[in-house]
Protein backbone atom coordinates (compact mmCIF):
# COMPACT_ATOMS: atom_id res chain seq x y z
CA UNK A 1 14.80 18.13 8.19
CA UNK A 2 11.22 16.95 6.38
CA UNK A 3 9.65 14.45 7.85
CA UNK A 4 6.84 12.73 6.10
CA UNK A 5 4.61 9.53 7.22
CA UNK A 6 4.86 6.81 4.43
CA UNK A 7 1.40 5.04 5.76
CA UNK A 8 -0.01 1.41 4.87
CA UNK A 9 -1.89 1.18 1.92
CA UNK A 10 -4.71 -1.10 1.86
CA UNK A 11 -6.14 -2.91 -1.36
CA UNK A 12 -10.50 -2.12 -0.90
CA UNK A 13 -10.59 -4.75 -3.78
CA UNK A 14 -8.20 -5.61 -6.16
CA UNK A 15 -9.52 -6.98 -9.65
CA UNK A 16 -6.95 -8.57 -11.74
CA UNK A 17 -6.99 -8.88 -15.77
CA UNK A 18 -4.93 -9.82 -18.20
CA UNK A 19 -0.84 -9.37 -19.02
CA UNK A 20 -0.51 -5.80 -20.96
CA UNK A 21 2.60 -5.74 -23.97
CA UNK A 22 4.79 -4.45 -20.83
CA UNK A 23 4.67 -7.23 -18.99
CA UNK A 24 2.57 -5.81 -16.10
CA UNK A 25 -1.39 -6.97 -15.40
CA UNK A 26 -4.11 -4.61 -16.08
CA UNK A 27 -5.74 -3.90 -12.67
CA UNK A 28 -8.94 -2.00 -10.94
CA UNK A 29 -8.68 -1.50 -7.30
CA UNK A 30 -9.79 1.05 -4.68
CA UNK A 31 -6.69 2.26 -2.42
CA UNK A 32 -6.99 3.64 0.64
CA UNK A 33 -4.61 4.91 3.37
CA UNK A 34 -3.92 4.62 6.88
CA UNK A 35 -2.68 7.12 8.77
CA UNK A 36 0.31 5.14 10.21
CA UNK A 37 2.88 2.95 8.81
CA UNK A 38 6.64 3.98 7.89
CA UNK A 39 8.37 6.80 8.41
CA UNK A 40 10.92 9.13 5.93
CA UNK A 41 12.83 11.38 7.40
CA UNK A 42 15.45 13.73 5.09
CA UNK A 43 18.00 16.01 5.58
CA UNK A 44 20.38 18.42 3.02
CA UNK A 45 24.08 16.33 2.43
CA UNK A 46 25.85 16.43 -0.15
CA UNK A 47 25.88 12.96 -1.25
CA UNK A 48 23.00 10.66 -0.88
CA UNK A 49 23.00 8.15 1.92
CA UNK A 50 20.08 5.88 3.42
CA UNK A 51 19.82 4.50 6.86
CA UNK A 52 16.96 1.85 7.54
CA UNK A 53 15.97 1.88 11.52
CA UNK A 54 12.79 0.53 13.03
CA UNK A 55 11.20 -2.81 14.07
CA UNK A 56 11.82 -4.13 10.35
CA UNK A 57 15.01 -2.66 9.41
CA UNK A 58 17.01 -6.26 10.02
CA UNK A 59 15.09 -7.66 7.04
CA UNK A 60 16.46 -4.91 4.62
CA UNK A 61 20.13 -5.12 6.35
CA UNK A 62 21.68 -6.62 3.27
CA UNK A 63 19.70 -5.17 0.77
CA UNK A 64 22.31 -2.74 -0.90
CA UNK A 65 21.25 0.91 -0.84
CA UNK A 66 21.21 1.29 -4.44
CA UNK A 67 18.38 -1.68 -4.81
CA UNK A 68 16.07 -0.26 -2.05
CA UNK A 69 13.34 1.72 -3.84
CA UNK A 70 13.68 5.01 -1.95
CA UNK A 71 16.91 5.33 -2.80
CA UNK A 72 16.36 4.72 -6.23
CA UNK A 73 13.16 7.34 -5.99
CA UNK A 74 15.58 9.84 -4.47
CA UNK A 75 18.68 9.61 -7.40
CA UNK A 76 15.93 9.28 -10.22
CA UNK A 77 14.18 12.63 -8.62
CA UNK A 78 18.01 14.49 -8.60
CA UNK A 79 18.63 13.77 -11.87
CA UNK A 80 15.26 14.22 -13.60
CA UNK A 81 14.58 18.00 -11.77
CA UNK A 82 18.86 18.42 -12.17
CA UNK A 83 20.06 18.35 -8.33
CA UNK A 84 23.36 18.29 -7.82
CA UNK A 85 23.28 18.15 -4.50
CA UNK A 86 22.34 14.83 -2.27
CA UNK A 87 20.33 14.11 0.94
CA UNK A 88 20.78 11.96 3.95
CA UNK A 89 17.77 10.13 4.12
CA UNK A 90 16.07 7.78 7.27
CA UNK A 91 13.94 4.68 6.65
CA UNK A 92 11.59 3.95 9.95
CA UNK A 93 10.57 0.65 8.68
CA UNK A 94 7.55 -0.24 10.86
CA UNK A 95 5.45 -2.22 8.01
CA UNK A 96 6.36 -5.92 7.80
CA UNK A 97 8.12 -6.28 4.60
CA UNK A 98 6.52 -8.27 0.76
CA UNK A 99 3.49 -7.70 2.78
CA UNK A 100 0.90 -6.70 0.48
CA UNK A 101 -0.06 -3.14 2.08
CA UNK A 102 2.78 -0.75 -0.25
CA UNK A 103 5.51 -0.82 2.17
CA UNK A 104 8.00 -0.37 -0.65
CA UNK A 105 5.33 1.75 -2.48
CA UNK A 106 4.58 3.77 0.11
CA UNK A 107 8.13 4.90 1.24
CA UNK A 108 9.01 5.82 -2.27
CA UNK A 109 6.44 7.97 -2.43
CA UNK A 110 7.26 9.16 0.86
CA UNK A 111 10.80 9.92 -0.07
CA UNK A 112 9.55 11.68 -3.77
CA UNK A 113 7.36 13.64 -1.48
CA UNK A 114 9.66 14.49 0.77
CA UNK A 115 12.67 15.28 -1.21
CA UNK A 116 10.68 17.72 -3.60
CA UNK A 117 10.00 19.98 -0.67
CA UNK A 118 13.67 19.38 0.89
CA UNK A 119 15.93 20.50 -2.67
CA UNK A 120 12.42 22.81 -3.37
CA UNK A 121 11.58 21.09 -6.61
CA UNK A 122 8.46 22.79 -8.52
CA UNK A 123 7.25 19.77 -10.49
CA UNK A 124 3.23 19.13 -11.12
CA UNK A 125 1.51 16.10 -9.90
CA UNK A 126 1.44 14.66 -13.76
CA UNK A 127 4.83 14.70 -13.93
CA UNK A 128 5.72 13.40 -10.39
CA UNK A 129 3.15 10.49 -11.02
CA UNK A 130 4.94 9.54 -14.14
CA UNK A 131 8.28 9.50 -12.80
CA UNK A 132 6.94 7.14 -9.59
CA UNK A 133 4.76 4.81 -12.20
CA UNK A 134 9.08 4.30 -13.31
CA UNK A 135 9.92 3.17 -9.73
CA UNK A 136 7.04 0.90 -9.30
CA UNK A 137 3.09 0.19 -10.36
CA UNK A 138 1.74 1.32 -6.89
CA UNK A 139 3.79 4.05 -6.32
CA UNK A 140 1.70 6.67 -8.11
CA UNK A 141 -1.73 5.67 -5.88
CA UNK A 142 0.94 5.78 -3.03
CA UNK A 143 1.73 9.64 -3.57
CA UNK A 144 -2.26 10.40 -3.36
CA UNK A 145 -2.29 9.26 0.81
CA UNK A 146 -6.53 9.68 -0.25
CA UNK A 147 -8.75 7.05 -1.42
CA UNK A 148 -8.26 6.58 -5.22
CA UNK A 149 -9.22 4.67 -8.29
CA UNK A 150 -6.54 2.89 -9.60
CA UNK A 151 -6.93 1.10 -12.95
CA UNK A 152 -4.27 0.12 -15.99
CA UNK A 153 -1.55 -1.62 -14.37
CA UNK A 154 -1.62 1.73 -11.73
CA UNK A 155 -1.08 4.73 -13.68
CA UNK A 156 -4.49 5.75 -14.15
CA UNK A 157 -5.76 7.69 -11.03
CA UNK A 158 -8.65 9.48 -9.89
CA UNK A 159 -10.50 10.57 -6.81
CA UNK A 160 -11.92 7.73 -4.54
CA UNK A 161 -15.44 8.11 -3.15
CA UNK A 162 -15.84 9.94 0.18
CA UNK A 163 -16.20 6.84 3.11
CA UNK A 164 -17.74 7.74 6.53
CA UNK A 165 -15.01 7.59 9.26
CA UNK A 166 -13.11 4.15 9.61
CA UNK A 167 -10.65 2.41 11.30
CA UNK A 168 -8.70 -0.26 10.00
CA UNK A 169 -7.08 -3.44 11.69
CA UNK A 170 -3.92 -4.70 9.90
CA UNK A 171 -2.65 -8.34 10.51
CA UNK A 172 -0.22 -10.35 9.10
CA UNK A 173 0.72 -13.73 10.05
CA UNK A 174 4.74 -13.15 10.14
CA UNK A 175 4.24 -14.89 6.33
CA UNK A 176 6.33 -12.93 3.60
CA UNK A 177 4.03 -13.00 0.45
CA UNK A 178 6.39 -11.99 -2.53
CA UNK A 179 4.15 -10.49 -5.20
CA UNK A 180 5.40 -12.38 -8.47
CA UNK A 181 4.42 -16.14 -7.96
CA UNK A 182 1.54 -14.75 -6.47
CA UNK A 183 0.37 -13.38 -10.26
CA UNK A 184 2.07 -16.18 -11.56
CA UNK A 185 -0.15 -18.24 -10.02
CA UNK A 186 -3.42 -15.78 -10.98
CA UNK A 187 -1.52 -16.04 -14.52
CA UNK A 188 -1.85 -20.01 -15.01
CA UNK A 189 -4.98 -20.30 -13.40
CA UNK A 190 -6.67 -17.57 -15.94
CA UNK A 191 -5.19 -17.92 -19.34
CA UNK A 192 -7.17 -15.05 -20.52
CA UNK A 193 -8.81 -13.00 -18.12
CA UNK A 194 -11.24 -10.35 -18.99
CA UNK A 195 -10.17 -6.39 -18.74
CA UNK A 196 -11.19 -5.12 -15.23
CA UNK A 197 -13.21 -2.41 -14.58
CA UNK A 198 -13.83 -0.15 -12.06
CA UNK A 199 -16.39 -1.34 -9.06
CA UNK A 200 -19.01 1.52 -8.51
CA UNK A 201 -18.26 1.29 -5.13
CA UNK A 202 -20.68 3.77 -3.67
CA UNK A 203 -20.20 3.71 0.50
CA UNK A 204 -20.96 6.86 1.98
CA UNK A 205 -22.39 5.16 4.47
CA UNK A 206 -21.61 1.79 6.69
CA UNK A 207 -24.39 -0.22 5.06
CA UNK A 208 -22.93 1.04 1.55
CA UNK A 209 -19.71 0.59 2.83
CA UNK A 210 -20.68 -2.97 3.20
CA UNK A 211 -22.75 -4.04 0.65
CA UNK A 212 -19.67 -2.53 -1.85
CA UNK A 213 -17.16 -4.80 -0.04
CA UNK A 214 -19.75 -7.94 -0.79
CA UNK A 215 -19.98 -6.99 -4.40
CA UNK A 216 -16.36 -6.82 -4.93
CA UNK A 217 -13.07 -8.96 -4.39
CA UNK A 218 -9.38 -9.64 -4.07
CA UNK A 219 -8.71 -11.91 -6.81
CA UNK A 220 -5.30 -12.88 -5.60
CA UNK A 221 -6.51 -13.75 -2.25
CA UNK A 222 -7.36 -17.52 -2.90
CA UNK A 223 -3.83 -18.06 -4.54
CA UNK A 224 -2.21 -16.40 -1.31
CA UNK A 225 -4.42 -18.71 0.58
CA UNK A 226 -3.14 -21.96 -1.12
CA UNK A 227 0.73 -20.59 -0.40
CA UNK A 228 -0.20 -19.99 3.17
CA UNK A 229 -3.35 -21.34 4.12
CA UNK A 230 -3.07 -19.28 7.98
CA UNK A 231 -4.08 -16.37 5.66
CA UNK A 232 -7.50 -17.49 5.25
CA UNK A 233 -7.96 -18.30 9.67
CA UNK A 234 -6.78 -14.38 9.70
CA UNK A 235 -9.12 -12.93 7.60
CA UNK A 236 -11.99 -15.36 9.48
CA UNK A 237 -10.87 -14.22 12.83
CA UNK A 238 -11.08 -10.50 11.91
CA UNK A 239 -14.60 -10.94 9.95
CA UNK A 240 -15.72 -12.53 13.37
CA UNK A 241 -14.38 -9.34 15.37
CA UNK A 242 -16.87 -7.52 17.40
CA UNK A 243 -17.89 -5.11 15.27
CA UNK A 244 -16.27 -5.46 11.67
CA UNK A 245 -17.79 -4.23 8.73
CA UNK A 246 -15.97 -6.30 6.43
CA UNK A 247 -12.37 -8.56 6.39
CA UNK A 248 -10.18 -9.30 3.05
CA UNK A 249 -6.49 -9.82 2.20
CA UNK A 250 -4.76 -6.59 0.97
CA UNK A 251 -2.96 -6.62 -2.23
CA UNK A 252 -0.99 -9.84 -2.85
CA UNK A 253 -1.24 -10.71 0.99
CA UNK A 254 -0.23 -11.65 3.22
CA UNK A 255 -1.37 -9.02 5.61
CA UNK A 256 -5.28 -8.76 6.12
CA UNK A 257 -7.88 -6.35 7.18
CA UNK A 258 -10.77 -5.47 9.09
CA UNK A 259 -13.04 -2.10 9.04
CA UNK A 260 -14.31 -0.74 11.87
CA UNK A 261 -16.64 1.93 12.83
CA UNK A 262 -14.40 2.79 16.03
CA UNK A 263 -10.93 3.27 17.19
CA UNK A 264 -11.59 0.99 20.29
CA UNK A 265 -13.31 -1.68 17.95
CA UNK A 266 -9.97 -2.18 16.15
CA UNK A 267 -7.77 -1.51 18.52
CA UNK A 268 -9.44 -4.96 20.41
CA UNK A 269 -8.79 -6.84 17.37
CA UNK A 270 -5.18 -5.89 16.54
CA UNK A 271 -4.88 -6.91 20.19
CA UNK A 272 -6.28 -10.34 19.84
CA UNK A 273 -4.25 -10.91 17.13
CA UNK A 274 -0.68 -9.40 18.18
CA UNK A 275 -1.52 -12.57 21.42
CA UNK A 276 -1.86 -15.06 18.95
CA UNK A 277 1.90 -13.78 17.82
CA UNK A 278 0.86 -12.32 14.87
CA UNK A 279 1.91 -8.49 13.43
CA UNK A 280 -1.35 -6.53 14.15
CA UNK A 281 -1.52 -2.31 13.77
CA UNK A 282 -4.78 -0.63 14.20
CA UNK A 283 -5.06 2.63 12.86
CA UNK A 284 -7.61 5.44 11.26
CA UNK A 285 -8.26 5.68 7.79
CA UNK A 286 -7.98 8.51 5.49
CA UNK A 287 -11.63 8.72 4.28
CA UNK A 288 -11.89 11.81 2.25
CA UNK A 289 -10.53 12.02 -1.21
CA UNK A 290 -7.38 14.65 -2.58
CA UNK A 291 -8.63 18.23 -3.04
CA UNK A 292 -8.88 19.85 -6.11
């Protein structure tokens, strides 16, 4: 059996531009990783099957198997590297689901990831990325698990900077945040956006690490607000944690963040806000970017 972490992926910034000729937005954004989140488990069948367990799994309960995006990554995979054979494959869905941190991203990736090493597929990283830009925009950044540069509408990767040691505290409000009206509502605010470009986000340190957060933004944050205006007390209560370097809505929300400097410094406020009945995880961030 492999068995591969498919962790929460957190939106740095997220800078939104205009509608490209395939329909999807021209983006810059910095990704980064925690190092919890969902979990894929596979096993050699020879069919494919897909069983969702985990604090979450209810919510995908009548989502047929062939719509869920890991089974979709695993029959693409088969029949792209010619697998004839299947895989039984296991779904820990811990991440709350249309949340805005990759949860359907992520465990594609996950599943590509795990599957290649399972039927021992020899494909590059070009041509995996390619085939997980089919299943979905963030799927690509998702395969990195590294902070990385993500620009077009999320095929264009590269190395993240290097970020001192962090820990992140995830919150969502129990709101599901569905990602289209979300741009739709970017869309008919900003008729014609200008192209995005990449931040120089330079934080090797925790002063950088600020001052990069304050030059930068989530540009779908405010439209998430209006939707669900609790969004905007979260990301207030976790800037006004003891010791938070910075707060800001991942992706298209609803689930916010806080950086911290220490385990016990997020760990406090994922507590705080798991008693006002919110989701909360805290966890550490992968800091350092992919080898090679």
């Amino acid at each position: 059996m492999i068995a591969l972490a498919a962790p929460a992926k957190i939106n740095l910034y997220l800078h939104i531009g205009p509608v490209r000729c395939d329909g999807l937005h021209d983006l810059a954004s910095l990704f980064v990783f925690a190092h919890d989140g969902d979990v894929i488990r596979a096993e050699p069948a020879k069919s494919f099957s897909l069983q969702v367990t985990g604090p979450y799994a209810a919510l995908l309960q009548d989502l047929p198997p062939e719509k869920n995006l890991v089974y979709r990554a695993a029959e693409m995979l088969a029949r792209e590297a010619g697998v004839e054979t299947g895989a039984a494959i296991t779904l820990e869905k811990n991440l709350p689901v249309a949340a805005g941190v990759g949860g359907g991203s992520a465990d594609a990736a996950a599943a590509l990831r795990a599957l290649t090493k399972l039927w021992n597929i020899d494909i590059g990283d070009a041509a995996l990325a390619r085939l997980a830009f089919r299943l979905g925009a963030d799927v690509p950044a998702c395969l990195a698990e590294a902070p990385v540069n993500v620009s077009g509408a999320g095929e264009r990767i590269e190395n993240g900077p290097v970020l001192p040691p962090l820990w992140v505290a995830l919150v969502n409000p129990r709101v599901e945040m569905p990602t289209g009206p979300i741009f739709s509502a970017f869309d008919k605010a900003h008729a014609a956006p200008a192209r995005p470009r990449l931040a120089n986000f330079r934080a090797a340190t925790y002063a950088q690490l600020s001052q990069a957060m304050d030059a930068t933004r989530n540009d779908l944050e405010s439209f998430a607000i209006e939707k669900a205006p609790v969004i905007r007390e979260v990301i207030d209560g976790l800037a006004s944690a003891p010791g938070a370097i910075a707060a800001r809505m991942s992706g298209s929300g609803a689930t916010c963040f806080a950086l911290f400097a220490s385990a016990q410094a997020a760990a406090r406020a994922a507590q705080a806000a798991k008693a006002r009945g919110y989701w909360a995880m805290a966890s550490a961030l992968h800091v350092r970017p992919r080898s090679g």
